[in-house]
Protein backbone atom coordinates (compact mmCIF):
# COMPACT_ATOMS: atom_id res chain seq x y z
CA UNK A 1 -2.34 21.92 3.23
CA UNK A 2 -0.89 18.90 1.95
CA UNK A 3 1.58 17.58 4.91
CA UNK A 4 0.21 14.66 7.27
CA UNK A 5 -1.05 14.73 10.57
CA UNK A 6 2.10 13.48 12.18
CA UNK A 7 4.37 15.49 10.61
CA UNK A 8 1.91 18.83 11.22
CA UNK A 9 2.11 17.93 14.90
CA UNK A 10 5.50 17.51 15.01
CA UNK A 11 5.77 21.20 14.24
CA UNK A 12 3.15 22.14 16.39
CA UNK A 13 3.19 24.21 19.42
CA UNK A 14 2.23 21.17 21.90
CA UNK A 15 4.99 19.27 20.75
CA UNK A 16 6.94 21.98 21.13
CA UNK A 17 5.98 22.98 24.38
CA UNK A 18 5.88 19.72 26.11
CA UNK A 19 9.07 18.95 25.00
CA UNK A 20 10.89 21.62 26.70
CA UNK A 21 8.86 20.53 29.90
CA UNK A 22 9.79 17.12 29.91
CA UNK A 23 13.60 18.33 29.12
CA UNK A 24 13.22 20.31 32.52
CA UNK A 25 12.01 17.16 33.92
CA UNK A 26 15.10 15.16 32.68
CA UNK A 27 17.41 17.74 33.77
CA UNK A 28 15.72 18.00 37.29
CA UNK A 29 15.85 13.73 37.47
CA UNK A 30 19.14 13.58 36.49
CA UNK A 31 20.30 16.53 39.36
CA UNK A 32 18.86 14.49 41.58
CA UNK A 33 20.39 11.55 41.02
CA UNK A 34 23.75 13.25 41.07
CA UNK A 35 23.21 14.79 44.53
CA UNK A 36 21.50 17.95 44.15
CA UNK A 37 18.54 18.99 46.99
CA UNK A 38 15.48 17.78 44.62
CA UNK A 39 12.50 15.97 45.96
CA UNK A 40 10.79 13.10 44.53
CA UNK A 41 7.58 15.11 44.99
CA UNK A 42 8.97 18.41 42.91
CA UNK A 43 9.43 15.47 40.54
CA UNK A 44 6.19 14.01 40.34
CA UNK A 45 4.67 17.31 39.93
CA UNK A 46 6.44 18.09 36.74
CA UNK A 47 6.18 14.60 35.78
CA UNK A 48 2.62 14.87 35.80
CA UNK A 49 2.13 18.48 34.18
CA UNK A 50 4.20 17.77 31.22
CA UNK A 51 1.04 17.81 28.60
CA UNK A 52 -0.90 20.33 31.22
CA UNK A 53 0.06 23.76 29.18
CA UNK A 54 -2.13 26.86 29.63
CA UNK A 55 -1.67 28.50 26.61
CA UNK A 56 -3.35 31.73 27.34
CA UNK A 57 -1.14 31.84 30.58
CA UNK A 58 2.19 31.44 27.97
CA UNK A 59 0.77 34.00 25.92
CA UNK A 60 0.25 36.79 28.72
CA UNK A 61 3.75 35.78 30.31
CA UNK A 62 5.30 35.89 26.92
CA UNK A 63 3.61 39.47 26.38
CA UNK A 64 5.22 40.50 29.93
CA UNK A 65 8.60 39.42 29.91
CA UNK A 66 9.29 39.23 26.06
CA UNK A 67 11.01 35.87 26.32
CA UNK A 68 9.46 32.95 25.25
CA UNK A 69 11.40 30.05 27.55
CA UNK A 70 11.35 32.75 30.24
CA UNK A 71 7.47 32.86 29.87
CA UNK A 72 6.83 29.11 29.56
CA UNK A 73 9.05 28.76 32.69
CA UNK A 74 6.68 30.68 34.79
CA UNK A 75 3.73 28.73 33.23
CA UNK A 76 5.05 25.50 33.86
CA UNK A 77 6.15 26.81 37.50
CA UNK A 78 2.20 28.25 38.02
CA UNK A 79 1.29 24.52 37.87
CA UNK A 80 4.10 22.82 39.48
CA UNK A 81 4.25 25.19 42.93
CA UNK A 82 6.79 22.93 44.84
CA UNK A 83 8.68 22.41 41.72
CA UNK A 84 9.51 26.07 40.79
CA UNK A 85 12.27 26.61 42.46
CA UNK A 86 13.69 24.24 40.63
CA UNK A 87 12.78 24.38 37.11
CA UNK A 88 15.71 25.32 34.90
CA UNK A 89 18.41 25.72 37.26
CA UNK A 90 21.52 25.91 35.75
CA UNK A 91 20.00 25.84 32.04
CA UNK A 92 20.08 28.09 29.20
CA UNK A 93 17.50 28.97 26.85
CA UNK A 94 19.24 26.40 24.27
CA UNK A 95 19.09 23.96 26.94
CA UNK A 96 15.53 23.30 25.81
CA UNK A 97 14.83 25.09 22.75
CA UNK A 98 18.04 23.32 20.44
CA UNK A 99 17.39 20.22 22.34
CA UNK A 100 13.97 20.17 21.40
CA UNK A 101 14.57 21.41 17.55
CA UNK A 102 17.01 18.20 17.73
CA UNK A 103 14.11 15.89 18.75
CA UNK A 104 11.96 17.35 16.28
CA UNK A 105 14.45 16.80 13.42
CA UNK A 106 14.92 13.63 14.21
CA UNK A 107 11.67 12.35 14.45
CA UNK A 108 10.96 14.30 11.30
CA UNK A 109 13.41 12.30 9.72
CA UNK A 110 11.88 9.27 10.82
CA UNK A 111 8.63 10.18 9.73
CA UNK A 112 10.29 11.37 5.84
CA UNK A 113 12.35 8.06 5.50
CA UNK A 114 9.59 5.07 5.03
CA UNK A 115 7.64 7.76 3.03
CA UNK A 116 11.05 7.60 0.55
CA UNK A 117 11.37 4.24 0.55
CA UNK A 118 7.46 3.50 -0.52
CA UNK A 119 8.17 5.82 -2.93
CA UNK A 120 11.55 3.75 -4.40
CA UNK A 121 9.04 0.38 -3.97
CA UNK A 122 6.46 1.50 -5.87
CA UNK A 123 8.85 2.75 -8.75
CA UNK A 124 10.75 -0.43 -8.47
CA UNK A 125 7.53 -2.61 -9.28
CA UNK A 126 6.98 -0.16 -11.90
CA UNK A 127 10.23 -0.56 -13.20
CA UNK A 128 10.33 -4.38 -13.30
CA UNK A 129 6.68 -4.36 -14.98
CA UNK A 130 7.84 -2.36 -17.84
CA UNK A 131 11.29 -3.80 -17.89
CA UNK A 132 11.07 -4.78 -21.71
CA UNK A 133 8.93 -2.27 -23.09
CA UNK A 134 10.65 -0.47 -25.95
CA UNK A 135 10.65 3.35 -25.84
CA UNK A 136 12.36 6.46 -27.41
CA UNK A 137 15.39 7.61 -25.15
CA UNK A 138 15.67 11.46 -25.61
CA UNK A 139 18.97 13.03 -25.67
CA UNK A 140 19.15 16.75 -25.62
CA UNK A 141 14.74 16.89 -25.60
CA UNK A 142 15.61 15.24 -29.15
CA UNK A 143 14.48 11.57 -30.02
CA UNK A 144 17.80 8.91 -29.53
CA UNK A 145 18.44 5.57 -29.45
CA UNK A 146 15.33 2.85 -27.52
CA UNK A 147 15.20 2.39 -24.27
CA UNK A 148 12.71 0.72 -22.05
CA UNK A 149 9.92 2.81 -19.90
CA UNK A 150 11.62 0.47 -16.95
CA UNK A 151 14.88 1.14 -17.67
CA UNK A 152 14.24 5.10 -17.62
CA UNK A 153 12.13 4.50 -14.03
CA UNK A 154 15.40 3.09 -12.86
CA UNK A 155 17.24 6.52 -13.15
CA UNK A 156 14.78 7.63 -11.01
CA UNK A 157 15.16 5.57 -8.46
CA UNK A 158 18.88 5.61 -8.56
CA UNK A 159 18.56 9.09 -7.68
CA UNK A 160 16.09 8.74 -4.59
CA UNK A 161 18.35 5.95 -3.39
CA UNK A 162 20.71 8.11 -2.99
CA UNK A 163 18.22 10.76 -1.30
CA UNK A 164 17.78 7.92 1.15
CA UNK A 165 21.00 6.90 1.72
CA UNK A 166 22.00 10.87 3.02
CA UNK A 167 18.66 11.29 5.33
CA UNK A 168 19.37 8.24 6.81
CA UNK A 169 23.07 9.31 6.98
CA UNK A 170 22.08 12.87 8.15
CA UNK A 171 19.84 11.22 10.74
CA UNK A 172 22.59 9.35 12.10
CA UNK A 173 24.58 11.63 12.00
CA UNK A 174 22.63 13.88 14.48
CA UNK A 175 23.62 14.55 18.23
CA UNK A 176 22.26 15.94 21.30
CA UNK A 177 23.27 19.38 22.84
CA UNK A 178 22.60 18.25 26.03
CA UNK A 179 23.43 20.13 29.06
CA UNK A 180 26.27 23.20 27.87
CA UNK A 181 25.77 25.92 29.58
CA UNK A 182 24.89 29.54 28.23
CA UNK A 183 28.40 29.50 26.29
CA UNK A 184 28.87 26.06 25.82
CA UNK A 185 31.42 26.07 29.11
CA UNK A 186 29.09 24.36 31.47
CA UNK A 187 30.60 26.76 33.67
CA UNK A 188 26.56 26.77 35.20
CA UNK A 189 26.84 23.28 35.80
CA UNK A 190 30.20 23.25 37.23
CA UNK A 191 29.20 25.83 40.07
CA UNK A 192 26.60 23.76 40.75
CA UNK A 193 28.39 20.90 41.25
CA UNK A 194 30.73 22.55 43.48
CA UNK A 195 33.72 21.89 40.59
CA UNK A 196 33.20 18.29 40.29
CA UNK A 197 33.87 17.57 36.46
CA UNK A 198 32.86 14.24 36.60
CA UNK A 199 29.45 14.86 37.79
CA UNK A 200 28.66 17.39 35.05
CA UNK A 201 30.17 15.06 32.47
CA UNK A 202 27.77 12.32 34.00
CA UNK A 203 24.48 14.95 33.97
CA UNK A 204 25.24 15.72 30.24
CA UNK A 205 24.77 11.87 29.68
CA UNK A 206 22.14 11.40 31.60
CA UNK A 207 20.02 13.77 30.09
CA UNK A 208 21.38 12.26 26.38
CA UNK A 209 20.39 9.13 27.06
CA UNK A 210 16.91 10.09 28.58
CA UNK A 211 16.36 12.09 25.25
CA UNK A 212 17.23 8.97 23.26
CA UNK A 213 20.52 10.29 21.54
CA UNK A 214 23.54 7.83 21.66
CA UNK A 215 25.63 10.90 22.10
CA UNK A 216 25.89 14.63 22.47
CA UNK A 217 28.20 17.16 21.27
CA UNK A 218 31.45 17.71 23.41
CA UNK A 219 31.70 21.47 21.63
CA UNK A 220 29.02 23.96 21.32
CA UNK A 221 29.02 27.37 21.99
CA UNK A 222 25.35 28.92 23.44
CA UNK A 223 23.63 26.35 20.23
CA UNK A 224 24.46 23.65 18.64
CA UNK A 225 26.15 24.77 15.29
CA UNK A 226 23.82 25.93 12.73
CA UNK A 227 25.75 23.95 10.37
CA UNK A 228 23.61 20.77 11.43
CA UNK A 229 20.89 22.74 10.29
CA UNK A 230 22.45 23.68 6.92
CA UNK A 231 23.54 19.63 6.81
CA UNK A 232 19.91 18.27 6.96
CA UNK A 233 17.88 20.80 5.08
CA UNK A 234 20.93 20.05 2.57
CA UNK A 235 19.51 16.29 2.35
CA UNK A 236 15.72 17.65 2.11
CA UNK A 237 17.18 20.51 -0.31
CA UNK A 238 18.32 17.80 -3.01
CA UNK A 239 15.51 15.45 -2.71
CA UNK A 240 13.41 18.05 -4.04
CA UNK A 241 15.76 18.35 -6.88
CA UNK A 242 15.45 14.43 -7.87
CA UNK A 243 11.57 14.42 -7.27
CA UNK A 244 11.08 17.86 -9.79
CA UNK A 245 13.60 15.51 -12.11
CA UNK A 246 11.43 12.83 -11.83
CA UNK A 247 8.12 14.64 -11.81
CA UNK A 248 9.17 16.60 -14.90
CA UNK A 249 9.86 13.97 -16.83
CA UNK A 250 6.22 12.42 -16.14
CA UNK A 251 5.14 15.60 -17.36
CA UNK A 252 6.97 15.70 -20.60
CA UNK A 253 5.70 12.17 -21.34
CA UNK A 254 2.12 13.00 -20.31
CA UNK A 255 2.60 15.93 -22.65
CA UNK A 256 3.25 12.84 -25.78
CA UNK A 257 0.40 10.89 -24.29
CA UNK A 258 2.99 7.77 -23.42
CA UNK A 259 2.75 7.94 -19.83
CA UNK A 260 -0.14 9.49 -17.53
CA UNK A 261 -0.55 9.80 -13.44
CA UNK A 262 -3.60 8.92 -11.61
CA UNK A 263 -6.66 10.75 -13.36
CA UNK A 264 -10.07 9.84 -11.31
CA UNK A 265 -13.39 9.20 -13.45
CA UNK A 266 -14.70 12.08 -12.07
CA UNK A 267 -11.39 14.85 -12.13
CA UNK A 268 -11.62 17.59 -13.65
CA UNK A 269 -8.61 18.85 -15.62
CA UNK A 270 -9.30 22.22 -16.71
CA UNK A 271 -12.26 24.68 -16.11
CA UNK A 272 -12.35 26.06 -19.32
CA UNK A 273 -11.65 23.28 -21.32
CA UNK A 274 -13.34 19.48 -20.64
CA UNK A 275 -11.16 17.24 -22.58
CA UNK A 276 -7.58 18.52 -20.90
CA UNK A 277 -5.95 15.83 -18.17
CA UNK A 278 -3.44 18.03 -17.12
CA UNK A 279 -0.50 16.25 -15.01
CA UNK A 280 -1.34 18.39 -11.80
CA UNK A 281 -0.26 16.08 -8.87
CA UNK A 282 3.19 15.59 -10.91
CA UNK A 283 3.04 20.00 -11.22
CA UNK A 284 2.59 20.12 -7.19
CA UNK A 285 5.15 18.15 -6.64
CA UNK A 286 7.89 20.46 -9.33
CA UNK A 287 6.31 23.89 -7.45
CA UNK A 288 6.85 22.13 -4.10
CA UNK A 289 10.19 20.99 -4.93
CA UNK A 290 11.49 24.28 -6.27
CA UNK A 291 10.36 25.84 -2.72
CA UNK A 292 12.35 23.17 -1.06
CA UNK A 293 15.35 23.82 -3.29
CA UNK A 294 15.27 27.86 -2.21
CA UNK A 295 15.81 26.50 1.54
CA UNK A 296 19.20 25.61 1.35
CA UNK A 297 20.76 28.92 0.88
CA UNK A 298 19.02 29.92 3.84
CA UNK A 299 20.34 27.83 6.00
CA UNK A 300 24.26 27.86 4.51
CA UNK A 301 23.55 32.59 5.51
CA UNK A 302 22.56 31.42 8.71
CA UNK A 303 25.10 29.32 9.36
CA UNK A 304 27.55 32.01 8.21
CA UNK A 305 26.27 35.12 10.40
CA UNK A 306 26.46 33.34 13.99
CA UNK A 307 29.24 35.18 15.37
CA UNK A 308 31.90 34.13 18.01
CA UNK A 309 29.15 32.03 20.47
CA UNK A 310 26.00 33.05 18.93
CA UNK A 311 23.64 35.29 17.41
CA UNK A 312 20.20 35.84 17.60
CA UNK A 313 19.25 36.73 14.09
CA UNK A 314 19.10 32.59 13.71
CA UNK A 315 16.26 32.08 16.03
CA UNK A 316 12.82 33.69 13.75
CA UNK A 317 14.60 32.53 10.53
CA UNK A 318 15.04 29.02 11.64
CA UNK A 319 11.06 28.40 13.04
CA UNK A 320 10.62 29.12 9.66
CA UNK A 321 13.14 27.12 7.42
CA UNK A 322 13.16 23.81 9.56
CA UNK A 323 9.72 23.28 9.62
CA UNK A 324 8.60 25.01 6.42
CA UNK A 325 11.15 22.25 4.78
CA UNK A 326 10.40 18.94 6.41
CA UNK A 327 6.43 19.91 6.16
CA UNK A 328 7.11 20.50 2.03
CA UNK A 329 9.57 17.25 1.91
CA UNK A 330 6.72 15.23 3.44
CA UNK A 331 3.87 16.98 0.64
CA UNK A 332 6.37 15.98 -1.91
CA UNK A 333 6.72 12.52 -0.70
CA UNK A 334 2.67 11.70 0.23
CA UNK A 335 1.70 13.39 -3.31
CA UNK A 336 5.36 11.18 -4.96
CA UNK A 337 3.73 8.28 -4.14
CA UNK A 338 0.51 8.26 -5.40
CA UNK A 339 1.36 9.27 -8.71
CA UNK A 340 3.83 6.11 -8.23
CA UNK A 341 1.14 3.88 -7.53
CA UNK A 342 -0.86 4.85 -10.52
CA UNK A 343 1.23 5.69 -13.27
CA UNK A 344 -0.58 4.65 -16.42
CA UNK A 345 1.52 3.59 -19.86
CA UNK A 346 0.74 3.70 -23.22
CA UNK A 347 2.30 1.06 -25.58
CA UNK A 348 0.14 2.09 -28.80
CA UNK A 349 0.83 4.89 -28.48
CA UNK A 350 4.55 4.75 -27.96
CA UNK A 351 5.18 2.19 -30.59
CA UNK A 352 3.52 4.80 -32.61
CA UNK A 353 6.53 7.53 -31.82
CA UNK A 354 8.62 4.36 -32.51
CA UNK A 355 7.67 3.87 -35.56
CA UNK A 356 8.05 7.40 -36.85
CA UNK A 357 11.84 7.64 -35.43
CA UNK A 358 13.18 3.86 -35.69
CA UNK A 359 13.71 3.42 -39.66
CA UNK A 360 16.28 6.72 -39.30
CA UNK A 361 17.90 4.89 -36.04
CA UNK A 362 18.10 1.60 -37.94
CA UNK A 363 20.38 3.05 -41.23
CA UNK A 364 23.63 1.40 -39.97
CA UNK A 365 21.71 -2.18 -39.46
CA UNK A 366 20.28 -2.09 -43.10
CA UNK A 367 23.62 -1.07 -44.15
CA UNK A 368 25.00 -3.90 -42.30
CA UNK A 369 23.12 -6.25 -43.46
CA UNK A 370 23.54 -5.39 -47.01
CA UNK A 371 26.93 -5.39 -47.43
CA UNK A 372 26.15 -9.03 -45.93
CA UNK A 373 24.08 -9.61 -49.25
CA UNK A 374 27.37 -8.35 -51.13
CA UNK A 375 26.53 -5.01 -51.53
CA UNK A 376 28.85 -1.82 -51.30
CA UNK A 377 28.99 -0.15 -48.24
CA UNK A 378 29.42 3.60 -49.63
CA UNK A 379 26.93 2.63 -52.75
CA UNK A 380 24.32 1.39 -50.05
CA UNK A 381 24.86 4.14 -47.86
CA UNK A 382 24.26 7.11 -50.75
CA UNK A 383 21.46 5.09 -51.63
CA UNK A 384 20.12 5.19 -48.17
CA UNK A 385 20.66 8.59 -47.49
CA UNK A 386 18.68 9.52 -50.82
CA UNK A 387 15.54 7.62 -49.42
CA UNK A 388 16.11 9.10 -45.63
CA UNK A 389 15.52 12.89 -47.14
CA UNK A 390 13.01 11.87 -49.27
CA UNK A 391 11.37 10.23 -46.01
CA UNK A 392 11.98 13.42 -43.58
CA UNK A 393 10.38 16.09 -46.05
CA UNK A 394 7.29 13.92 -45.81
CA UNK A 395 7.71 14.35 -42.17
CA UNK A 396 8.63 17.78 -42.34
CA UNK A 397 7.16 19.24 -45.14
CA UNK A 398 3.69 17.82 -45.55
CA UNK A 399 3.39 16.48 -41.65
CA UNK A 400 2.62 12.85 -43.09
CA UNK A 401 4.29 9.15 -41.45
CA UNK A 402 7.84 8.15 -41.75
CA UNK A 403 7.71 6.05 -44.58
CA UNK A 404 11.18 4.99 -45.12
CA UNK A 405 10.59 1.52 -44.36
CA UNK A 406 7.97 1.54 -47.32
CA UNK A 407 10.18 3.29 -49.93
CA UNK A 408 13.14 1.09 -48.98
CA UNK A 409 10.67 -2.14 -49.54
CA UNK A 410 10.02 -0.52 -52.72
CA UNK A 411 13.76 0.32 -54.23
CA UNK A 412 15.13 -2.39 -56.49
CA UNK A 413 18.48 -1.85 -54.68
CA UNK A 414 17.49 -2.99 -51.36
CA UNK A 415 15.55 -6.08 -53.01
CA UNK A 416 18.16 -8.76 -50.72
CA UNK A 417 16.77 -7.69 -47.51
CA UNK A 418 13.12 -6.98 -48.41
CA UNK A 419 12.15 -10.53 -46.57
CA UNK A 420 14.29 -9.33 -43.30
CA UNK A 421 13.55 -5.47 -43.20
CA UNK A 422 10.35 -6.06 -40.91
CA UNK A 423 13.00 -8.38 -38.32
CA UNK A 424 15.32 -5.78 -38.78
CA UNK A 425 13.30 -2.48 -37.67
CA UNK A 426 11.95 -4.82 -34.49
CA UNK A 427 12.19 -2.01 -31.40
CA UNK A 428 13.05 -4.98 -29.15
CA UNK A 429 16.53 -5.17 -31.12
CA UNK A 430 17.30 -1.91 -30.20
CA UNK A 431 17.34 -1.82 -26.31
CA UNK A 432 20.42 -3.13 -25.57
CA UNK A 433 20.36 -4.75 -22.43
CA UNK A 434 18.12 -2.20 -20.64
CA UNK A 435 15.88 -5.71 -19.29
CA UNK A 436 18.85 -7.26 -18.01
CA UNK A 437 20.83 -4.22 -16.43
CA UNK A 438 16.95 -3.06 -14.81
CA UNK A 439 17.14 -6.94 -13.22
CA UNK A 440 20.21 -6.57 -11.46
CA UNK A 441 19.83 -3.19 -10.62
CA UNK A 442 16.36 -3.90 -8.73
CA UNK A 443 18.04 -6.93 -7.30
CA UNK A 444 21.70 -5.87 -6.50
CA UNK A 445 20.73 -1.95 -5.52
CA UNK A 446 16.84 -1.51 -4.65
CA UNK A 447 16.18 -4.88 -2.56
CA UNK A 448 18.70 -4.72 -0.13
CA UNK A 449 17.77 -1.64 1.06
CA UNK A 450 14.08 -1.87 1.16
CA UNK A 451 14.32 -4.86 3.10
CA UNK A 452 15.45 -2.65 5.60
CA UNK A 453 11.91 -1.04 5.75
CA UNK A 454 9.61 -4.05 5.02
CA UNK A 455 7.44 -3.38 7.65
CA UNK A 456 6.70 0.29 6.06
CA UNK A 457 5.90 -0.70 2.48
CA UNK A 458 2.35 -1.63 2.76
CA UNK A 459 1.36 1.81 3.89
CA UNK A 460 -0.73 3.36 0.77
């Protein structure tokens, strides 16, 4: 429902489909070239059929012979005549099915990675916009000492930098099959090369390099290892986990009215009751996310039931898993940035929650300051402490303001700093160098690596 177009078709049957003929097609091309009795014509034929699948065909064959490469073999055959004797020799099923889940992860990838790195953009404007505004830090859900609403968006992005930095790793990271054989052996190959080594060495890079991979695996058994499966839903698996972080957060600030996501004039929030402006784009995202998060351990069983060469118990589970996560990673990401782009902040209301927590936080600068005037530090602090109860069972007891500042301006005690008490409970004084470290962070950290994707970041 929510996943884009380009991502949806990566998944899709077509893709699919076309893929594996245009891997028969490589494989054919690059027998020829290596001496094997193929025509330029059986070529052309499957050149030109690639996209030309007769689904209803597939389905019948598929029906017949209860094997799905087996039944798109005879399809692509019933419209390439001269080519059919051809088609698939000396493959395995993996041949084109894990080559083809390959090129669909990595394009998949491709697709996921600017999508991340609008999101980090968008938070790092965010971040430098709000750099300096004063807000309560929690600790524990309980109110601590200030920070900045830029300074907390900076978390955030430290964690999806380093979502980015392991898809792109895992992307790299990702190799070709190529042509192994139905154990991995190339024993297939070898026959058919009447034991020349170096020409099955040479077809396995040829096809590589037709797919676009800079290399392929030298081991394998029947697949590729399942554990490159576990590695990159791994990467998708703890994105999810930094975007519910992020997205839970949002909704435990929308919840105090400091921060909101995009609300249109015209959304509704709740059926039942008009006024509500529930965060529910920051709520997809968390139920999204926690799907994501369930994938991993799928993957890691998988991995750990392929026995000796292979098993097929991977193959149902896996058109599942792979797709089902980068479809819910690229929700996340398309729904992540929108609430980026519209996050809406507060100050009233915020310095309002300031002001009910800061005169507690500030004890230890009034004391400060008035054993500057001369005063004793345990007398002032008993003194203090006094007015601080009295102060919380206003809070607590009668649900009224924080009025220490008031009963402090009011005691004959603390009558030295009366004329700095107001400079002295300034939030601004009270953020540390959140501004400054939010600076170097978005300039040492965040801009190198979106310069890498420029050309991405415009994309709403």
């Amino acid at each position: 429902r929510y996943a884009s177009w380009e991502m949806r078709n990566n998944f899709s049957d077509r893709k699919k489909f076309s893929t594996w003929r245009r891997l028969w097609y490589f494989l054919a091309k690059a027998e020829k070239e290596l001496g094997l009795n193929i025509t330029d014509e059986q070529l052309e034929e499957m050149q030109q059929n690639i996209d030309n699948i007769d689904f209803e065909l597939a389905a019948k064959e598929e029906r017949k012979r209860r094997h799905d490469v087996m039944a798109h073999v005879h399809t692509f055959a019933a419209c390439c005549p001269k080519a059919s004797p051809i088609i698939h020799l000396g493959a395995t099923s993996c041949y084109v099915g894990d080559n083809t889940d390959l090129i669909v992860l990595r394009y998949g990838m491709d697709i996921l990675i600017p999508k991340l790195a609008r999101c980090i953009d968008r938070l790092a404007f965010f971040s430098d916009q709000y750099k300096k505004q004063p807000t309560l830090g929690f600790t524990h859900f309980q109110p601590a000492q200030l920070t900045t609403v830029g300074k907390r968006s900076c978390i955030w992005i430290g964690d999806l930098l380093m979502d980015l930095r392991n898809l792109q790793r895992a992307r790299e990271d990702l190799r070709f099959r190529g042509a192994k054989g139905t154990t991995g052996t190339q024993a297939s190959f070898l026959a058919l090369f009447n034991g020349n080594h170096e020409k099955v060495e040479e077809l396995d890079k040829k096809v590589t390099d037709m797919a676009g991979f800079v290399s392929s695996f030298i081991i394998t058994g029947q697949t590729y290892s399942r554990k490159v499966d576990n590695d990159i839903i791994s990467t998708l698996c703890s994105l999810g986990a930094s975007v519910h972080k992020v997205c839970t957060d949002i909704r435990l600030l929308a919840s105090q009215k400091e921060i909101e996501e995009p609300f249109e004039s015209d959304q509704i929030g709740s059926s039942a009751m008009p006024y509500k402006r529930n965060p529910m784009r920051s709520e997809r995202c968390c139920s999204l996310s926690r799907y994501l998060m369930s994938l991993g351990s799928n993957t890691q069983h998988t991995h750990s039931v392929q026995w000796l060469e292979r098993t097929l118990d991977d193959s149902a589970n896996r058109r599942l898993t792979l797709a089902e996560g980068f479809l819910t990673a690229d929700s996340i990401l398309i729904t992540l940035q929108n609430i980026c782009e519209g996050l809406v902040v507060y100050p009233k209301v915020i310095e309002r929650h300031i002001s009910q927590e800061l005169p507690f936080m500030a004890s230890e600068n009034i004391i400060m300051e008035m054993v500057k005037k001369g005063a004793d530090r345990q007398e002032c602090h008993e003194e203090l402490r006094v007015l601080s109860h009295e102060a919380g069972a206003q809070v607590k007891e009668f649900g009224k303001e924080n009025d220490l500042t008031l009963r402090i301006k009011k005691s004959i005690y603390f009558e030295p700093i009366w004329n700095v008490i107001d400079t002295l409970l300034d939030p601004v004084s009270f953020i540390g160098r959140a501004p400054e470290q939010v600076e170097k962070f978005l300039e040492v950290e965040v801009k190198p690596v979106l310069d890498k994707y420029k050309d991405y970041l415009d994309i709403e």
